[in-house]
PDB file of N, CA and C in Angstrom:
ATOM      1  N   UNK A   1     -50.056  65.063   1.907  1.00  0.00           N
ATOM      2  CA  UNK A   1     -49.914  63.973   2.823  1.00  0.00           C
ATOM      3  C   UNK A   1     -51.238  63.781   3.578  1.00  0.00           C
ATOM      4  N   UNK A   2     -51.818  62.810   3.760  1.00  0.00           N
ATOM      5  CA  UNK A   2     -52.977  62.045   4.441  1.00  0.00           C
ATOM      6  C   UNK A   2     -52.648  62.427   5.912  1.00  0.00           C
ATOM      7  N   UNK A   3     -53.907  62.881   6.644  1.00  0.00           N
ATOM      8  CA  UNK A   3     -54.503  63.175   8.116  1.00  0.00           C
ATOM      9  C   UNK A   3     -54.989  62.012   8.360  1.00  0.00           C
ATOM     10  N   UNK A   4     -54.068  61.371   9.477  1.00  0.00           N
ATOM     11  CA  UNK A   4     -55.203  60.084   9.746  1.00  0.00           C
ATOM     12  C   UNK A   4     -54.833  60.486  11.423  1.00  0.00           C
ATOM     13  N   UNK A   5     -56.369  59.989  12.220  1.00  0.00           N
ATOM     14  CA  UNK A   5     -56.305  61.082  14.121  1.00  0.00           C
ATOM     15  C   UNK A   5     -55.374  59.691  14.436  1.00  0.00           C
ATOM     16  N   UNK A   6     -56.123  60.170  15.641  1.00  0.00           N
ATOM     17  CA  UNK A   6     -55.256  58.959  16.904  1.00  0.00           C
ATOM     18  C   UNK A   6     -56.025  57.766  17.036  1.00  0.00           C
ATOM     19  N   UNK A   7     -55.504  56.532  17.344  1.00  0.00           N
ATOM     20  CA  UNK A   7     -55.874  55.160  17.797  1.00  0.00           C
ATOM     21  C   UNK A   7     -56.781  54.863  16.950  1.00  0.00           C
ATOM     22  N   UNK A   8     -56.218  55.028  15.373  1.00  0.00           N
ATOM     23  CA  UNK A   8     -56.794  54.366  14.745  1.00  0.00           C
ATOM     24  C   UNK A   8     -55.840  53.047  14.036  1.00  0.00           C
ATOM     25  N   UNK A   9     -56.846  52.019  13.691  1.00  0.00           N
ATOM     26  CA  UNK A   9     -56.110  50.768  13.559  1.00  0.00           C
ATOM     27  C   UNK A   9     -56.060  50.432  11.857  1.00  0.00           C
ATOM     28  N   UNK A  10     -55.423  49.973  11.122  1.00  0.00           N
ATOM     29  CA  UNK A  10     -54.959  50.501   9.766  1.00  0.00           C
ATOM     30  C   UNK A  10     -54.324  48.969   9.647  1.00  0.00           C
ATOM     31  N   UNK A  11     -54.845  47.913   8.560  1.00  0.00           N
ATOM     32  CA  UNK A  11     -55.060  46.386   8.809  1.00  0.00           C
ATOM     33  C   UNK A  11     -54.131  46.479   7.046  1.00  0.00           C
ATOM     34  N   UNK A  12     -53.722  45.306   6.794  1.00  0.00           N
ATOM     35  CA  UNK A  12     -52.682  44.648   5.896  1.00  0.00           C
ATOM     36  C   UNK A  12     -53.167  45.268   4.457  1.00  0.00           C
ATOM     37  N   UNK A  13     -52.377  45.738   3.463  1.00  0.00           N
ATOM     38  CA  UNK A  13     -52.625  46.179   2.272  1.00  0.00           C
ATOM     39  C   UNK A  13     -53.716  46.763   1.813  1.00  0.00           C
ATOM     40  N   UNK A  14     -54.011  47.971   2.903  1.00  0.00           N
ATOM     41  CA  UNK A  14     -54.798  49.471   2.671  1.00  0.00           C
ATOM     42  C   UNK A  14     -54.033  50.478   2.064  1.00  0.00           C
ATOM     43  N   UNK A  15     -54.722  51.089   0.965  1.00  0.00           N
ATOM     44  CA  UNK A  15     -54.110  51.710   0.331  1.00  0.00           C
ATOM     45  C   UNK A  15     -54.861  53.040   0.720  1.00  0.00           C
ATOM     46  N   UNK A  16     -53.760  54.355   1.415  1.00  0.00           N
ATOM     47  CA  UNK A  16     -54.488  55.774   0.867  1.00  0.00           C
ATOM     48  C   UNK A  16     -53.542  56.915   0.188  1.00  0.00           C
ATOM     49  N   UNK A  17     -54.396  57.265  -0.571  1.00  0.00           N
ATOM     50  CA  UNK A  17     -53.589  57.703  -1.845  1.00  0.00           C
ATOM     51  C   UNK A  17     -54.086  59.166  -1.901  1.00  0.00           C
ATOM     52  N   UNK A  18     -53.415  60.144  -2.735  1.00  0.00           N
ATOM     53  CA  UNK A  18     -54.041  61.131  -3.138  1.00  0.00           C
ATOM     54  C   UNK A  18     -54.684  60.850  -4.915  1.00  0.00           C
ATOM     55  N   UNK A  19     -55.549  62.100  -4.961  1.00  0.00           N
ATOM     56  CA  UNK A  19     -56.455  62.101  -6.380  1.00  0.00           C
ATOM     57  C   UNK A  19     -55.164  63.275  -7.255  1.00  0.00           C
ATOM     58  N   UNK A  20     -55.552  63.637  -8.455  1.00  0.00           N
ATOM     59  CA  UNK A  20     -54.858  63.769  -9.530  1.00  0.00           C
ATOM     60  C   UNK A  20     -54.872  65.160  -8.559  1.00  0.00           C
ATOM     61  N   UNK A  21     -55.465  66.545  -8.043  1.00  0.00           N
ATOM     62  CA  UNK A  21     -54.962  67.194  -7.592  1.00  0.00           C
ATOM     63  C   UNK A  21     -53.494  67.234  -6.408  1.00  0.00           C
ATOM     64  N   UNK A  22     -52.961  68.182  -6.324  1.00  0.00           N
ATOM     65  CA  UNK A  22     -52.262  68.176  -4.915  1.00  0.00           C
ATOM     66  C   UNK A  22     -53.115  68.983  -3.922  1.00  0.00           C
ATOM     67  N   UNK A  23     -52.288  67.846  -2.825  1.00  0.00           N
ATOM     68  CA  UNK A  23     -53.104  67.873  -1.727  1.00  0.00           C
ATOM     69  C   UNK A  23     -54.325  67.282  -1.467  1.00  0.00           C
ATOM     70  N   UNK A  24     -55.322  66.782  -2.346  1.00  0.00           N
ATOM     71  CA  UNK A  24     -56.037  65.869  -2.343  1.00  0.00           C
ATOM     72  C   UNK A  24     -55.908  64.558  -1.903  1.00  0.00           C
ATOM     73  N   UNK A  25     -55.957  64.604  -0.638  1.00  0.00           N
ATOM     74  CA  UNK A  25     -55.832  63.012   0.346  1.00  0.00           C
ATOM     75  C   UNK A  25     -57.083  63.413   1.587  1.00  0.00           C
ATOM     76  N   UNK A  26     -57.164  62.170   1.919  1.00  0.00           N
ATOM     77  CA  UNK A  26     -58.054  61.828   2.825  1.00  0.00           C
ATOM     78  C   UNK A  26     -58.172  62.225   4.179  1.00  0.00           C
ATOM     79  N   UNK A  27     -58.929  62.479   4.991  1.00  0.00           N
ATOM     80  CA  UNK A  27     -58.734  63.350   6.307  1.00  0.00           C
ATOM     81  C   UNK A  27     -58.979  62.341   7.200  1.00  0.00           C
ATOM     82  N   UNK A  28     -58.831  61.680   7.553  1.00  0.00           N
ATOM     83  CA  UNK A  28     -59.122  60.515   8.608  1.00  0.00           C
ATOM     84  C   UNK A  28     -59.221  60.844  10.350  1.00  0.00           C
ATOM     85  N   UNK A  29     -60.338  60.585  10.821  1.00  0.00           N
ATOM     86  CA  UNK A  29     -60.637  60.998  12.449  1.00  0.00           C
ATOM     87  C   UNK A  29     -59.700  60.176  13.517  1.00  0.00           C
ATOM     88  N   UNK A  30     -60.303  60.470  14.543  1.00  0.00           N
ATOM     89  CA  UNK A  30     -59.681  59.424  15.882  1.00  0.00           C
ATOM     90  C   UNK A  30     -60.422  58.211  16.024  1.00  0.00           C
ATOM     91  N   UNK A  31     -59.883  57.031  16.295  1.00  0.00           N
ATOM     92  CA  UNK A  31     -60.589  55.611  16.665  1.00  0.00           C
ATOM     93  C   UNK A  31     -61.443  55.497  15.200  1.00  0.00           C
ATOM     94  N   UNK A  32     -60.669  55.176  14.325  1.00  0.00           N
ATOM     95  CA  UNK A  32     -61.007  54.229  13.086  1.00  0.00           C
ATOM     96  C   UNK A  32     -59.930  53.454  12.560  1.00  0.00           C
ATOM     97  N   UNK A  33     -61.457  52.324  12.513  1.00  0.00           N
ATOM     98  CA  UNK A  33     -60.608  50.894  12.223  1.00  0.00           C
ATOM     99  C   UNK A  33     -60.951  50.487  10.668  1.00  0.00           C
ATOM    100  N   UNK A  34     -59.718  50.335  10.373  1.00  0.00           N
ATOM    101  CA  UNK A  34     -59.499  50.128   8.664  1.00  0.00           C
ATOM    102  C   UNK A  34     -59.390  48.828   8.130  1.00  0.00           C
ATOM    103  N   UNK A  35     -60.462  47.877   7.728  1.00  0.00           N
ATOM    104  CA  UNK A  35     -60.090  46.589   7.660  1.00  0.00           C
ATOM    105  C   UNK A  35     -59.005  46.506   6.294  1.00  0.00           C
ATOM    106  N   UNK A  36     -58.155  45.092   6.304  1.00  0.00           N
ATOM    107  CA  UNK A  36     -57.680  44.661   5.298  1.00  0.00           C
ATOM    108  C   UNK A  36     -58.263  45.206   3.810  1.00  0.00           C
ATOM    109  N   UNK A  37     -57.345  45.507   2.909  1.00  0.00           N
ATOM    110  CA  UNK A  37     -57.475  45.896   1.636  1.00  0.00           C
ATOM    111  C   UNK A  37     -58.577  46.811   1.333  1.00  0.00           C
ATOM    112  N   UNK A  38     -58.602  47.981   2.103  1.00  0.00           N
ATOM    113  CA  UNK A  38     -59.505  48.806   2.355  1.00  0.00           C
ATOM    114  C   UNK A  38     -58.801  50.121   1.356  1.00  0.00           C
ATOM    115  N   UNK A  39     -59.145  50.995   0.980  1.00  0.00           N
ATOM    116  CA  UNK A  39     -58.950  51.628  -0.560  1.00  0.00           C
ATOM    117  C   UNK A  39     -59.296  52.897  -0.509  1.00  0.00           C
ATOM    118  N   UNK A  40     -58.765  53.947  -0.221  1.00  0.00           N
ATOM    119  CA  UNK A  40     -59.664  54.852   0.038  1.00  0.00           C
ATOM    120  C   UNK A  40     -58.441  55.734  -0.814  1.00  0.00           C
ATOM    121  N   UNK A  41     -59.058  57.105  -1.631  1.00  0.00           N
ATOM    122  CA  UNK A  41     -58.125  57.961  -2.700  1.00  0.00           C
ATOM    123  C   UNK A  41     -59.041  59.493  -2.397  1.00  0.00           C
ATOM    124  N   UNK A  42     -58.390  60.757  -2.559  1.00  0.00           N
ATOM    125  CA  UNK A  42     -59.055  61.755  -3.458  1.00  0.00           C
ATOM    126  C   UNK A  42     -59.334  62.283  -1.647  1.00  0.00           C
ATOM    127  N   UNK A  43     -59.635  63.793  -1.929  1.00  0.00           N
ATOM    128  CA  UNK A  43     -59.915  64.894  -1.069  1.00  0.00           C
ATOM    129  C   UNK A  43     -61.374  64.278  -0.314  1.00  0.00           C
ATOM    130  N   UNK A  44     -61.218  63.485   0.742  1.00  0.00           N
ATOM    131  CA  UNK A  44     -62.409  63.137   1.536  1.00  0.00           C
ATOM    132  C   UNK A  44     -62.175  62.858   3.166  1.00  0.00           C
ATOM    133  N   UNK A  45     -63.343  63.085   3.594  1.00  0.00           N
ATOM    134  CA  UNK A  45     -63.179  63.241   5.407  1.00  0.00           C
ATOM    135  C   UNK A  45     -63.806  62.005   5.834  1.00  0.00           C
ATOM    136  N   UNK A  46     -63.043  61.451   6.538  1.00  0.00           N
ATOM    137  CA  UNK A  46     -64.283  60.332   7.638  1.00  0.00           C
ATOM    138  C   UNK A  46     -63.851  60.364   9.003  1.00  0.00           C
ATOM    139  N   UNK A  47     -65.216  60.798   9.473  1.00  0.00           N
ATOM    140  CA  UNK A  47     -65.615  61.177  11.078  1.00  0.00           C
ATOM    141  C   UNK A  47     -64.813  60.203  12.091  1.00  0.00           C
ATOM    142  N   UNK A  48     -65.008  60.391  13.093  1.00  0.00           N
ATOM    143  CA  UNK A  48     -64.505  59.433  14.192  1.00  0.00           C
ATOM    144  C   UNK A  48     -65.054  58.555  14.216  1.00  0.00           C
ATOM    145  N   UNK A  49     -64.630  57.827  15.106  1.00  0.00           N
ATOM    146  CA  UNK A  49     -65.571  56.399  15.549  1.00  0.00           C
ATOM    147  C   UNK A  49     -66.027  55.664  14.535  1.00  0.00           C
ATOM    148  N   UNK A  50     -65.380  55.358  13.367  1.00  0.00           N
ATOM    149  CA  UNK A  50     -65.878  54.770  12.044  1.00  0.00           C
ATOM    150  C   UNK A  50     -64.951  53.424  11.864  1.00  0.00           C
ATOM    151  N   UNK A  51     -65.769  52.485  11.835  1.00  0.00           N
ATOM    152  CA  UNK A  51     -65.420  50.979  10.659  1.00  0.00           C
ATOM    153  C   UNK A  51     -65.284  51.346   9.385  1.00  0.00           C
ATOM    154  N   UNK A  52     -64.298  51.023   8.760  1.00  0.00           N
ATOM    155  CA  UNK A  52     -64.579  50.169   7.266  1.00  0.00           C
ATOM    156  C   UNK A  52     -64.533  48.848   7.091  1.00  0.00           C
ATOM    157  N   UNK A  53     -65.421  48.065   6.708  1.00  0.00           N
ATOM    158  CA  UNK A  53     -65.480  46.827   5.943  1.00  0.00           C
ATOM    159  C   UNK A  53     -64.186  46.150   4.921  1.00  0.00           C
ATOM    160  N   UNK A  54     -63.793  45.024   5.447  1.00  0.00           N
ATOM    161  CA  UNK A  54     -62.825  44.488   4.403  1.00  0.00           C
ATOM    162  C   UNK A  54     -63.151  44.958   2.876  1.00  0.00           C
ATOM    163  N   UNK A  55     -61.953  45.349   2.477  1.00  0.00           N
ATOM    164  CA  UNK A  55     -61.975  45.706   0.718  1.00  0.00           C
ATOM    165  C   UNK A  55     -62.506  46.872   0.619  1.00  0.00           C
ATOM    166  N   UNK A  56     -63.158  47.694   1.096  1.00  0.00           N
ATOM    167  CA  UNK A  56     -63.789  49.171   0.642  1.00  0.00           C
ATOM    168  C   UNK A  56     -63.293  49.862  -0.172  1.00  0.00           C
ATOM    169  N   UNK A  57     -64.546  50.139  -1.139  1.00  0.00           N
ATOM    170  CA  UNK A  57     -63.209  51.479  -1.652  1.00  0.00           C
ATOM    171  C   UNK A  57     -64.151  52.506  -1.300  1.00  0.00           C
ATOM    172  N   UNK A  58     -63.339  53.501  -0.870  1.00  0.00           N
ATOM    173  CA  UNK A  58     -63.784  54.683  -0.094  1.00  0.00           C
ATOM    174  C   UNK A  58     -63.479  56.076  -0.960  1.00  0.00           C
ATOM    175  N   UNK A  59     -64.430  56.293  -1.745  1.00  0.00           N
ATOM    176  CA  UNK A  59     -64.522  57.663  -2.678  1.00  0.00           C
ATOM    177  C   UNK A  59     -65.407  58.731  -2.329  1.00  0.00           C
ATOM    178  N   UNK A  60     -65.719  58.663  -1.012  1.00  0.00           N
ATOM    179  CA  UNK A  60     -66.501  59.964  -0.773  1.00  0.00           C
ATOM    180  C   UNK A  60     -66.810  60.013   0.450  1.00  0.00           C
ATOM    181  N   UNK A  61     -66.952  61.250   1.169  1.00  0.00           N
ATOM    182  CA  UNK A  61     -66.577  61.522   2.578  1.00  0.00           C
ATOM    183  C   UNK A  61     -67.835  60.817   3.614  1.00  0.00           C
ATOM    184  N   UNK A  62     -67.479  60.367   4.382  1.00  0.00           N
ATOM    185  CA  UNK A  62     -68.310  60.049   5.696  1.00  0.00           C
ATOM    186  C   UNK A  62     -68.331  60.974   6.730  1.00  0.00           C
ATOM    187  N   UNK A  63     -68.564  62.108   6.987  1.00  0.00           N
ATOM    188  CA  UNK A  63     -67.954  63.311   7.701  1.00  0.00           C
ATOM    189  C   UNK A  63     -68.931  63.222   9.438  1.00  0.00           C
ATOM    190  N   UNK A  64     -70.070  62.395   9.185  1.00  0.00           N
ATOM    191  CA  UNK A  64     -70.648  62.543  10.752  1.00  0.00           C
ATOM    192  C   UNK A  64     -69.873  61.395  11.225  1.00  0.00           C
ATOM    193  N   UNK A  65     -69.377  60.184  10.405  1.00  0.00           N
ATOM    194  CA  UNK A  65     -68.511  59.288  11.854  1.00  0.00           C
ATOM    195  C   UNK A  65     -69.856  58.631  12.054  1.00  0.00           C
ATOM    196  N   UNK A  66     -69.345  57.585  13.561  1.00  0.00           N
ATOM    197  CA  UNK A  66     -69.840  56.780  14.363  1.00  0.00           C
ATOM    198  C   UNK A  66     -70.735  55.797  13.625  1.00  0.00           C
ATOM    199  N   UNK A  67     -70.223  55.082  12.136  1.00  0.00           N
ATOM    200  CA  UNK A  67     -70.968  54.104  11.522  1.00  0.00           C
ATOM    201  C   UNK A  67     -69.816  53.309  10.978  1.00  0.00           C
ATOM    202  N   UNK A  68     -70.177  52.511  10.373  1.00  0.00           N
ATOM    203  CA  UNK A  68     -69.615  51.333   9.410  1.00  0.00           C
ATOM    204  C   UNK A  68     -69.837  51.317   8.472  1.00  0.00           C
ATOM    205  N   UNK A  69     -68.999  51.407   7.214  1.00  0.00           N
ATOM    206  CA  UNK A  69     -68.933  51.877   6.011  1.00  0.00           C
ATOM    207  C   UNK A  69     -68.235  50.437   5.340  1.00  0.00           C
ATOM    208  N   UNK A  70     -68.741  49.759   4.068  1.00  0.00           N
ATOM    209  CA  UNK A  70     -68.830  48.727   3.428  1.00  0.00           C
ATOM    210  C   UNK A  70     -68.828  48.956   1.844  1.00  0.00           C
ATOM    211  N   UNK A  71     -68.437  48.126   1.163  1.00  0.00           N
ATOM    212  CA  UNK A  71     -68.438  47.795  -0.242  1.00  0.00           C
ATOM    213  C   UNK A  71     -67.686  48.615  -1.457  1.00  0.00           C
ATOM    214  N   UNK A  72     -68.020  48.404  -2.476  1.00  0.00           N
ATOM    215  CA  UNK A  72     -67.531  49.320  -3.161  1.00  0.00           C
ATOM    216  C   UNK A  72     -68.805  50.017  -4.813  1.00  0.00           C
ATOM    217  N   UNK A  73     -68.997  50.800  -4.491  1.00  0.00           N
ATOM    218  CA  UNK A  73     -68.270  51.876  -4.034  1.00  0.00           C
ATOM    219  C   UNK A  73     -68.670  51.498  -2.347  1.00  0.00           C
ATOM    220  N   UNK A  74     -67.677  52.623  -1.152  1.00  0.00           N
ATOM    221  CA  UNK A  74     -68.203  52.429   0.217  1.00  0.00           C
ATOM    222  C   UNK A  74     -69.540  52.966   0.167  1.00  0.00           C
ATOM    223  N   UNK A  75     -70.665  52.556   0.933  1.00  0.00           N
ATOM    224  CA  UNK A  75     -71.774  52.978   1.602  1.00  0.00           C
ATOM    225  C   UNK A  75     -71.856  52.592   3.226  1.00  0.00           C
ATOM    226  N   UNK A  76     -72.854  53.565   3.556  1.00  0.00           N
ATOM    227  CA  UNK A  76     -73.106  53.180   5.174  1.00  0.00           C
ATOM    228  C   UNK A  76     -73.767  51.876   5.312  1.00  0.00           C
ATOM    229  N   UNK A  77     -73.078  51.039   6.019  1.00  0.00           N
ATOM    230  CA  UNK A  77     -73.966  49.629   6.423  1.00  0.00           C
ATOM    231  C   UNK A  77     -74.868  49.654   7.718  1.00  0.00           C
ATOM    232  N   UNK A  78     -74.325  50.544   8.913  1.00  0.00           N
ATOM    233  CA  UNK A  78     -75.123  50.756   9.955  1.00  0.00           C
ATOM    234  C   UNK A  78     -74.311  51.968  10.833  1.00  0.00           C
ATOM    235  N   UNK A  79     -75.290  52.271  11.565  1.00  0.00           N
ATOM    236  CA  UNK A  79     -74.958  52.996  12.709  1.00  0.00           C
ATOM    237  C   UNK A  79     -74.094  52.579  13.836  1.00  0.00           C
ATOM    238  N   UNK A  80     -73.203  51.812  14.051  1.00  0.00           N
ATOM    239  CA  UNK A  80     -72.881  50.822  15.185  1.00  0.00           C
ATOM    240  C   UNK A  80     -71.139  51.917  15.439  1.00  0.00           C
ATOM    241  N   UNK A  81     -70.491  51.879  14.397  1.00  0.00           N
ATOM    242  CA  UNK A  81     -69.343  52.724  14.101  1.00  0.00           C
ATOM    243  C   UNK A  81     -68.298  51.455  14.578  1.00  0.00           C
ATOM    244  N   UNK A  82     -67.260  52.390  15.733  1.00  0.00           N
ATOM    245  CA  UNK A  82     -66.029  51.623  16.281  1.00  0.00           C
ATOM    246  C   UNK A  82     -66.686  51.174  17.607  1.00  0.00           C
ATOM    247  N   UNK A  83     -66.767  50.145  17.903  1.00  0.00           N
ATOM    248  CA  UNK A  83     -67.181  49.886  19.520  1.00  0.00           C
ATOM    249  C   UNK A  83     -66.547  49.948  20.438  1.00  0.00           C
ATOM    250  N   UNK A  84     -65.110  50.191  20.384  1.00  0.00           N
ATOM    251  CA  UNK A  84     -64.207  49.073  20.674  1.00  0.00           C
ATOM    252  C   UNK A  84     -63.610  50.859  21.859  1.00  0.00           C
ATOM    253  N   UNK A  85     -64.345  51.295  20.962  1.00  0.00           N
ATOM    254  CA  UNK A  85     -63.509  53.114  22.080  1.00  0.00           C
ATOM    255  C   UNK A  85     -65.276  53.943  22.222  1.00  0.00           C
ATOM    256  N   UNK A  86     -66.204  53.049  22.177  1.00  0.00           N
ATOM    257  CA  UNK A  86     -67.294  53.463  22.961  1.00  0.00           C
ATOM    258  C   UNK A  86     -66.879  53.523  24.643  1.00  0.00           C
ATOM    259  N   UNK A  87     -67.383  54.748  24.949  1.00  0.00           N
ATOM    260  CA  UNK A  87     -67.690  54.888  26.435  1.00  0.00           C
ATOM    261  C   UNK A  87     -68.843  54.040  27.095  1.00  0.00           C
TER     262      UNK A  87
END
């Protein structure tokens, strides 16, 4: 079963799945925002304070957080992260 933290926001037909192992699901932080049809599968971590970009597919871990993650495959688009639970 998928770890996803607190006050994170999780937008219309995101899929997270596990990979062909068990237990292989995604570890998800606090304050990440998951745009629409965002895709993420398989044993991977993403940090706090993280965006994904509409549609992502997310196959490999983002583990420092505090950026925005885009495309597919996902890559880092910038440093900016979640703003929205900046201090």
């Amino acid at each position: 079963m998928a770890r996803i933290g607190e006050w994170c926001d999780i937008h219309q037909g995101v899929n997270i799945g596990q990979n062909i192992e068990k237990g292989s699901v995604p570890v998800i932080g606090d304050n990440v925002w998951i745009g629409p049809g965002v895709k993420m599968f398989g044993k991977i971590a993403l940090g706090d304070n993280m965006m994904l970009g509409a549609g992502a597919i997310v196959n490999k871990s983002f583990e420092e957080g505090n950026c925005t993650i885009a495309g597919n495959p996902a890559i880092r688009v910038n440093d900016h992260g979640n703003v929205w639970f900046r201090e």
